[in-house]
Structures are given as structure tokens and as C-alpha cells.
Protein backbone atom coordinates (compact mmCIF):
# COMPACT_ATOMS: atom_id res chain seq x y z
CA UNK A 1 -37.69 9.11 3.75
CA UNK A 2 -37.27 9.16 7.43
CA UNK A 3 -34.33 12.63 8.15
CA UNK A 4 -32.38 9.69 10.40
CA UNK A 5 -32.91 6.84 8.12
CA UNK A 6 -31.79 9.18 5.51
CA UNK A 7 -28.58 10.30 7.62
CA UNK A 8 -27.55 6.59 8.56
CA UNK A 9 -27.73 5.94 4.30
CA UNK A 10 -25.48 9.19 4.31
CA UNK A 11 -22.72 7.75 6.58
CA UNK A 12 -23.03 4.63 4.99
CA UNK A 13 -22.81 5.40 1.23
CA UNK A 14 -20.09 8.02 2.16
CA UNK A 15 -17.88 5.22 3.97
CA UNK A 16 -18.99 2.85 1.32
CA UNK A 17 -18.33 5.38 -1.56
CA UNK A 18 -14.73 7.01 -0.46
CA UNK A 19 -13.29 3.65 0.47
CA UNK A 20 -13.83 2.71 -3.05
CA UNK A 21 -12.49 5.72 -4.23
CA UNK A 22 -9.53 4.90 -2.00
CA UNK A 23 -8.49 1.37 -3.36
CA UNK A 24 -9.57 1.88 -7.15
CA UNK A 25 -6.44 5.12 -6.50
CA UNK A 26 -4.40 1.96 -4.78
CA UNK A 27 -5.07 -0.50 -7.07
CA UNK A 28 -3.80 1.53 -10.15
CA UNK A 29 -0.64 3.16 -8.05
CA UNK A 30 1.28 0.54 -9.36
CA UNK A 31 0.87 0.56 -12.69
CA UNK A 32 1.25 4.67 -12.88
CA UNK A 33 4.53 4.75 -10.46
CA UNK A 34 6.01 1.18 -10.65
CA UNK A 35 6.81 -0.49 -7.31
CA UNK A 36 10.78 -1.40 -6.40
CA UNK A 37 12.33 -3.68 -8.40
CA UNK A 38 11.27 -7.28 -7.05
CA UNK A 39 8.93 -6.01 -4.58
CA UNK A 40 5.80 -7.63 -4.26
CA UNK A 41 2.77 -4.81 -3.26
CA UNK A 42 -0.17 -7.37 -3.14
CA UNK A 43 0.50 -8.83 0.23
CA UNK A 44 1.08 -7.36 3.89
CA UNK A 45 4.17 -9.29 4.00
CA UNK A 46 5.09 -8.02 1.00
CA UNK A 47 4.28 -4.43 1.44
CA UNK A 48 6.22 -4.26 4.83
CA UNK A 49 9.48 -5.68 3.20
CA UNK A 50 9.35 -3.51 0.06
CA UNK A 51 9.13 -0.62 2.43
CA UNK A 52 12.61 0.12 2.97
CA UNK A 53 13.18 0.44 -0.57
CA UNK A 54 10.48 3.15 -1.49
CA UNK A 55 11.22 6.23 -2.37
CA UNK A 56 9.17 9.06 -1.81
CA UNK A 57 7.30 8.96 -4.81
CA UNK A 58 6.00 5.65 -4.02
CA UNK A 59 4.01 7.64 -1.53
CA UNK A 60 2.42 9.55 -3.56
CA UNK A 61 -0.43 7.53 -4.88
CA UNK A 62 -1.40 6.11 -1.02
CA UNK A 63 -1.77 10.22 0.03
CA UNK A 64 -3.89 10.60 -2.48
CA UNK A 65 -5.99 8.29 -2.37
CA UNK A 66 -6.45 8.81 1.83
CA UNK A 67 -7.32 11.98 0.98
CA UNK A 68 -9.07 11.87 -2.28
CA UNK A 69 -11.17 8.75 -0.78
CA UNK A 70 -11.79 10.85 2.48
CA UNK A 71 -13.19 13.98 0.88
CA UNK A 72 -15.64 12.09 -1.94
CA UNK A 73 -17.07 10.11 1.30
CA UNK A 74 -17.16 13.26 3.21
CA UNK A 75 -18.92 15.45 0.38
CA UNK A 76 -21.63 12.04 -0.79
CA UNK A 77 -22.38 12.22 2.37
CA UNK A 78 -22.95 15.79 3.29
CA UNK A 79 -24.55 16.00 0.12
CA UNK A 80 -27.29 13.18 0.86
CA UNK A 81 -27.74 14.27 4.45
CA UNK A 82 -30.64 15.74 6.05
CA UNK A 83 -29.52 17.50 9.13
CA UNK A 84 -25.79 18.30 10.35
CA UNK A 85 -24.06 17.85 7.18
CA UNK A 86 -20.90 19.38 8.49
CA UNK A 87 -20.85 17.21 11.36
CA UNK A 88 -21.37 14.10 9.36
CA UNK A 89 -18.48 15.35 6.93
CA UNK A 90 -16.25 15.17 9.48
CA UNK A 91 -17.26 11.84 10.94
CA UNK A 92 -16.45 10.65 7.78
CA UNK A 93 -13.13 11.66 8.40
CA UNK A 94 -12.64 10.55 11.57
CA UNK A 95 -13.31 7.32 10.64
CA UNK A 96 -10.80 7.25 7.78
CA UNK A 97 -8.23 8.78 10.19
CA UNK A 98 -9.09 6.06 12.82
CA UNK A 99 -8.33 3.48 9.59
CA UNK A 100 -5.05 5.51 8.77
CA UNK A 101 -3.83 5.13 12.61
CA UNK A 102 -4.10 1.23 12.06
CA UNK A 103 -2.92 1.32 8.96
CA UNK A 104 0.23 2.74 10.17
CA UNK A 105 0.47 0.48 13.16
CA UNK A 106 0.09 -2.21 10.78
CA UNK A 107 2.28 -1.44 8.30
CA UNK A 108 4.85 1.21 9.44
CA UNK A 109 5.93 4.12 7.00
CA UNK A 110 8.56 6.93 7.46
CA UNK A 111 7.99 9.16 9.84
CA UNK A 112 7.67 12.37 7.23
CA UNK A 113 4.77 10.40 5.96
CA UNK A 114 2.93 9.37 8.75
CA UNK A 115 2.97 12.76 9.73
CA UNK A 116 1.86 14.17 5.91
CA UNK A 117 -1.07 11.71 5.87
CA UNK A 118 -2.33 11.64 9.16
CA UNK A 119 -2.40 15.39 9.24
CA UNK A 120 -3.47 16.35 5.74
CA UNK A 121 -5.51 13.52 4.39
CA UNK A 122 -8.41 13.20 6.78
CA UNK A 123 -9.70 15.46 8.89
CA UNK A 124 -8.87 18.39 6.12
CA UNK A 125 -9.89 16.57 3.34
CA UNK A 126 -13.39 16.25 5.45
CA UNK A 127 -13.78 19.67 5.83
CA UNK A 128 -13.33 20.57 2.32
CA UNK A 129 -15.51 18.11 1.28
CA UNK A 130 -18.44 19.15 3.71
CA UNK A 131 -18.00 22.74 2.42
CA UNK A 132 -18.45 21.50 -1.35
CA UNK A 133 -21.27 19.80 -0.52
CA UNK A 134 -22.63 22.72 1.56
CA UNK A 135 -21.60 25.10 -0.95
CA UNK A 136 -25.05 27.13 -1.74
């Protein structure tokens, strides 16, 4: 296969394969650490008026699964890349990141978090996940 044909498939199936990663975590969050009593998670509306009323624990799940989704799209696609693996890693990250900024801006989370995700869960996560892919 063609190296940038091959690297385009990289970025793809990487952005493809953590953002699944990312909402099968969300999806089951609430059934492994219940939501607030009344609130309803499955809308925007919803999730911004519950908000108030999470504790920290209800931020668990949505950490991990930034971060979780980040580095298994980072490391598919370092390991399916041709050429600049590290590089490509990262971009993966950066692009989760960029969707964590608007997720934020969206739907607005204490400030301890904000901080926790968008400084643990992307870029990092990226990096690690590059390496394990690199790994020899």
C-alpha cells in the first residue's frame, strides 16, 4: 500500500477507533457509578442541569474514557503507520484535546476538572500511546 495512503488509514482508524473506545467507557459510566438522583445523562440539556449535583466521582468515568480513548487512537495509529509514528500519535491527541476544549465550552465542568482532563487526558495519553506502539 501506498506509505501516505497507509498514514491517512492510520489517522483515520485511530480517530475512528479511540472515539469508540471513548463512548462505549461513556455509555456504561452510568450503569457502573449511577448518575444523581433524577438526573437525566442522555441529553445536553440534561447533562448541563445534572451538573451541579455531581460529585467527583461522577467524573471519573468521562477522564477515563478521554484518556483511555486518546491513547488506543494514538497507539492504532502509530502502530499502522508508515513514517512519523510519533508525530501522528500526537496528532491524535491534539485532535481529541481540540474535542475536549469544545466539550468544555459546551458543557461546562468544575474548574479542578477541566484542568485534570485537559492536561492529563490528551496530549499525555498520546505520548504514551505512541511509545507502546513504538516500543521495539
Amino acid at each position: 500500500m501506498n506509505p501516505i495512503l497507509r498514514n491517512i488509514l492510520a489517522v483515520v482508524l485511530g480517530l475512528f477507533i479511540g472515539g469508540a473506545v471513548n463512548m462505549a467507557i461513556i455509555l456504561i459510566s452510568g450503569s457502573i457509578i449511577p448518575p444523581p438522583a433524577g438526573a437525566n445523562l442522555t441529553t445536553m440539556e440534561g447533562l448541563q442541569a445534572a451538573m451541579p449535583f455531581m460529585e467527583p466521582k461522577h467524573f471519573l468515568l468521562p477522564f477515563l474514557a478521554h484518556a483511555l480513548g486518546t491513547l488506543v487512537g494514538a497507539f492504532v495509529t502509530a502502530k499502522i503507520a508508515v513514517s512519523n509514528k510519533m508525530r501522528f500519535a500526537i496528532a491524535i491527541g491534539i485532535c481529541f484535546l481540540v474535542g475536549g476544549v469544545m466539550n468544555i465550552f459546551m458543557l461546562p465542568s468544575p474548574t479542578w476538572f477541566t484542568i485534570v482532563d485537559l492536561g492529563l487526558a490528551y496530549i499525555p495519553m498520546a505520548y504514551f500511546g505512541g511509545k507502546l506502539a513504538i516500543k521495539k
